[in-house]
Protein backbone atom coordinates (compact mmCIF):
# COMPACT_ATOMS: atom_id res chain seq x y z
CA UNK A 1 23.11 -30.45 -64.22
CA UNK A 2 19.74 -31.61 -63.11
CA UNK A 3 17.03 -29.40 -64.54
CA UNK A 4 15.39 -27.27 -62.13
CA UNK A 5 12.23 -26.76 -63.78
CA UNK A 6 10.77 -29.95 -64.18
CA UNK A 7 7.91 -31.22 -62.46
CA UNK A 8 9.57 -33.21 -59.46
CA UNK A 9 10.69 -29.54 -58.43
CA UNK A 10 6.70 -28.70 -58.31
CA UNK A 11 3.73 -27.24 -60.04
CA UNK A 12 1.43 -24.74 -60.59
CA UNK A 13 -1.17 -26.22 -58.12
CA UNK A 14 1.18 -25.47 -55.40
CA UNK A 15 1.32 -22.02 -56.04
CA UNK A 16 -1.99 -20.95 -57.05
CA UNK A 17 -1.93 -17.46 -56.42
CA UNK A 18 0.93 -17.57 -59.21
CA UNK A 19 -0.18 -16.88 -62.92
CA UNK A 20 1.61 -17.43 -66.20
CA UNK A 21 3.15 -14.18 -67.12
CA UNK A 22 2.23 -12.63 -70.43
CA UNK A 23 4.93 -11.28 -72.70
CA UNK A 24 7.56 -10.58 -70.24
CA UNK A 25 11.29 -9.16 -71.64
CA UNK A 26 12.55 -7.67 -67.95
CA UNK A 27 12.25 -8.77 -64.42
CA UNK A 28 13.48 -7.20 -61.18
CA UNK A 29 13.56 -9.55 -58.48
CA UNK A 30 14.09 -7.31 -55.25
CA UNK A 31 14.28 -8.44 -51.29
CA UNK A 32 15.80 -7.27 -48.39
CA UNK A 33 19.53 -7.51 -48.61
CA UNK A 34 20.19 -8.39 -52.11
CA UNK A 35 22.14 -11.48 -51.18
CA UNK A 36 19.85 -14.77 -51.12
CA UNK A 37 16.35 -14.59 -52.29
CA UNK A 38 16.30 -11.54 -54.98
CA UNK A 39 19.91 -12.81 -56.08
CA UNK A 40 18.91 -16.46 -56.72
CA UNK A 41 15.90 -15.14 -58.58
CA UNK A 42 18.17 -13.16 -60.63
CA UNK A 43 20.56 -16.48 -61.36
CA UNK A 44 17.93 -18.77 -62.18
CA UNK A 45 16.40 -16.32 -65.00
CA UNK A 46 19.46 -15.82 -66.81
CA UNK A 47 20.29 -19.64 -66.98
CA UNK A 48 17.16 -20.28 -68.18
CA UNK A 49 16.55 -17.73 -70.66
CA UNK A 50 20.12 -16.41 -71.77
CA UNK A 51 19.68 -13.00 -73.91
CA UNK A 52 15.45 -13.74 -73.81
CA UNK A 53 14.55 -11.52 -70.58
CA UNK A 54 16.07 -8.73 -69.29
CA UNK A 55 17.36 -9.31 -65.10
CA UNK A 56 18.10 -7.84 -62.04
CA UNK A 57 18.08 -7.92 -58.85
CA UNK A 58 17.92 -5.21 -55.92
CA UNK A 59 17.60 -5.08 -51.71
CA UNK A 60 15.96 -2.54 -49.54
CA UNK A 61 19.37 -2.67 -47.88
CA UNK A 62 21.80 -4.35 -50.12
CA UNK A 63 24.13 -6.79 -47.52
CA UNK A 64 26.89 -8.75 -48.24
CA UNK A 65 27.36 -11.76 -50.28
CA UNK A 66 25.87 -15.08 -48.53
CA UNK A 67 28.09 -18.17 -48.75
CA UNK A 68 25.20 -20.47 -48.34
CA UNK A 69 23.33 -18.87 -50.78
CA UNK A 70 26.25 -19.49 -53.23
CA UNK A 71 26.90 -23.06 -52.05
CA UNK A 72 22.95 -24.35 -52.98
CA UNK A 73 23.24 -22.03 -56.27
CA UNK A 74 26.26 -24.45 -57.33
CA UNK A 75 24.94 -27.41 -56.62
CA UNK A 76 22.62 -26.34 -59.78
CA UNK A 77 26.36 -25.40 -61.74
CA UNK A 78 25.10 -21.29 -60.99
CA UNK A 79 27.66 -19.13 -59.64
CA UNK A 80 26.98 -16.23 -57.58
CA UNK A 81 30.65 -15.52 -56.72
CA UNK A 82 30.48 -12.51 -59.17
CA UNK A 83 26.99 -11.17 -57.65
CA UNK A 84 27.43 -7.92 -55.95
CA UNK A 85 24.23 -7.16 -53.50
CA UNK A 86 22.87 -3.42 -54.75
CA UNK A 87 19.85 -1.24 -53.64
CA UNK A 88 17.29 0.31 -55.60
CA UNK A 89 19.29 3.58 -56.23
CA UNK A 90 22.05 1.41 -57.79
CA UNK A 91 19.81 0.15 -60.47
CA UNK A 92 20.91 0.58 -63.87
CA UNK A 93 17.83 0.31 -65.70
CA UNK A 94 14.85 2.49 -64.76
CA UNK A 95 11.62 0.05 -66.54
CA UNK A 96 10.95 -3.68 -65.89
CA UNK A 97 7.79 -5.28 -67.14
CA UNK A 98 7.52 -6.57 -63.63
CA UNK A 99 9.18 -6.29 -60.19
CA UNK A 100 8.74 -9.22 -58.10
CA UNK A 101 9.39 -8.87 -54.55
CA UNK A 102 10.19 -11.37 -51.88
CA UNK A 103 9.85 -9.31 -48.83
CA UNK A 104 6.82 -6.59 -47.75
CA UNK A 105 9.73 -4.08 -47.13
CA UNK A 106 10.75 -4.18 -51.18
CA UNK A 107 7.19 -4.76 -52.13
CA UNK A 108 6.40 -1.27 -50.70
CA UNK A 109 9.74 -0.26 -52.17
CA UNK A 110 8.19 -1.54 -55.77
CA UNK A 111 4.91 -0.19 -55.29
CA UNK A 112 6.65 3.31 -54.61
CA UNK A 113 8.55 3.21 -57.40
CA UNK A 114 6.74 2.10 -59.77
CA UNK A 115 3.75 4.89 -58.54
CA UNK A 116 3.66 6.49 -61.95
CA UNK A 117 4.58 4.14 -64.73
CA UNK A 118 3.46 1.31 -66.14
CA UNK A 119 5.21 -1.94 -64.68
CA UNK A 120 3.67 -4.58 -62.59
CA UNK A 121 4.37 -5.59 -58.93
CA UNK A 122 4.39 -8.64 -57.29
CA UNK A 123 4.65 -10.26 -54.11
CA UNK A 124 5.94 -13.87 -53.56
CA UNK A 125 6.48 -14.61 -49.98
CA UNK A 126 9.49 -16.14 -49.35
CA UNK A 127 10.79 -17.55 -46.07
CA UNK A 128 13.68 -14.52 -45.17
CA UNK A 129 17.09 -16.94 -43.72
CA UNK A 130 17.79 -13.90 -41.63
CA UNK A 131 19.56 -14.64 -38.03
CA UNK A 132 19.05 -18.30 -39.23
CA UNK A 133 20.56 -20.50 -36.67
CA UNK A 134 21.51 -24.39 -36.27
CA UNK A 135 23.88 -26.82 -38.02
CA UNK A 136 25.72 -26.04 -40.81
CA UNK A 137 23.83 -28.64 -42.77
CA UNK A 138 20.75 -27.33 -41.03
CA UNK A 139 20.97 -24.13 -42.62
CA UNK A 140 21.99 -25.66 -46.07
CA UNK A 141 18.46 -27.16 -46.08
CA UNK A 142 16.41 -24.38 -45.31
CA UNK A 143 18.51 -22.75 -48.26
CA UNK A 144 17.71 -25.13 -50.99
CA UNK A 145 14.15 -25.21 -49.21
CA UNK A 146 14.13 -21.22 -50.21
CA UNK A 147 16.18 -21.92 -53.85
CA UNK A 148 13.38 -24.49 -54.65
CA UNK A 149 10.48 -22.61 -53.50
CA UNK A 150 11.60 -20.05 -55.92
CA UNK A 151 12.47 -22.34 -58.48
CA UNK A 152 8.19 -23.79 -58.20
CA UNK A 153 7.18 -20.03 -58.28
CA UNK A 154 9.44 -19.21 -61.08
CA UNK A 155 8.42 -22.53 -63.53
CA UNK A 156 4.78 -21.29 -62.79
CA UNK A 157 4.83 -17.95 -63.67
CA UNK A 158 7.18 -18.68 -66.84
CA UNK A 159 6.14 -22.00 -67.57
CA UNK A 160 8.46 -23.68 -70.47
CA UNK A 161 6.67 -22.88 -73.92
CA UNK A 162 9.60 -24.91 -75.70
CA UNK A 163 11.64 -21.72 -76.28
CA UNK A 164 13.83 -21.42 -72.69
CA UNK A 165 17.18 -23.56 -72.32
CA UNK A 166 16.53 -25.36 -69.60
């Protein structure tokens, strides 16, 4: 498996509204539907840092399972076959360090819940593949455009300190 993290997949000057996190042991990644942005999130944190940080993933909405979505996840050797799209009342955990939304509609979600405890909310916006048209190889591309894009945020704001498996 090529490794996702490494430079040629970008850097931190790309993103520079992206800091290194501090201590960070949970992560919910939320977006709309739960199926493609918030999901891949999800995926990519528990390859690289099995048993290390806590992670989940939610939708305003939750939708349906996206076959493109799981078609540029294995061409990394991730499977989201088993990923079941859930909202934020199915959430099994009730603290995160840090939700991390990919939509306004769960960033206001977040910020709601989050009103009166101490966890940290962020925005990332990424481009939402919702009523996506064109080719099927069309649509594959703006896909892995999306999975990398999260990939450069992710490698910014956990930057490899030696300890993650990548």
């Amino acid at each position: 498996m090529t490794n996702p993290y490494e430079n040629g997949a970008g850097s931190q000057d790309e993103n520079p509204e992206i800091h290194p996190a501090g201590n960070i042991s949970s992560i919910l990644f939320a977006c709309n539907i739960n199926a493609v942005r918030s999901a891949m999130a999800e995926a990519l944190i528990k390859h690289r840092f099995p048993g290390q940080i806590f992670t989940d993933s939610c939708g305003v909405a939750p939708g349906d399972q996206d076959g493109f979505a799981i078609a540029v996840m294995q061409e990394l050797d991730l499977d989201l076959t088993q990923h079941q799209p859930k909202g934020f009342a199915d959430l099994d955990c009730e603290f995160y360090d840090v939700i991390i939304s990919f939509s306004p509609e769960a960033h206001a979600q977040a910020q709601e819940l989050t009103r009166n405890i101490d966890c940290e909310t962020l925005y990332w916006p990424v481009d939402n593949l919702a009523g996506l048209q064109g080719s099927r190889e069309e649509r594959l591309r703006a896909y892995r455009a999306v999975r990398d894009d999260i990939i450069e945020k992710l490698a910014a704001y956990l930057p490899d300190n030696g300890n993650a498996d990548t």
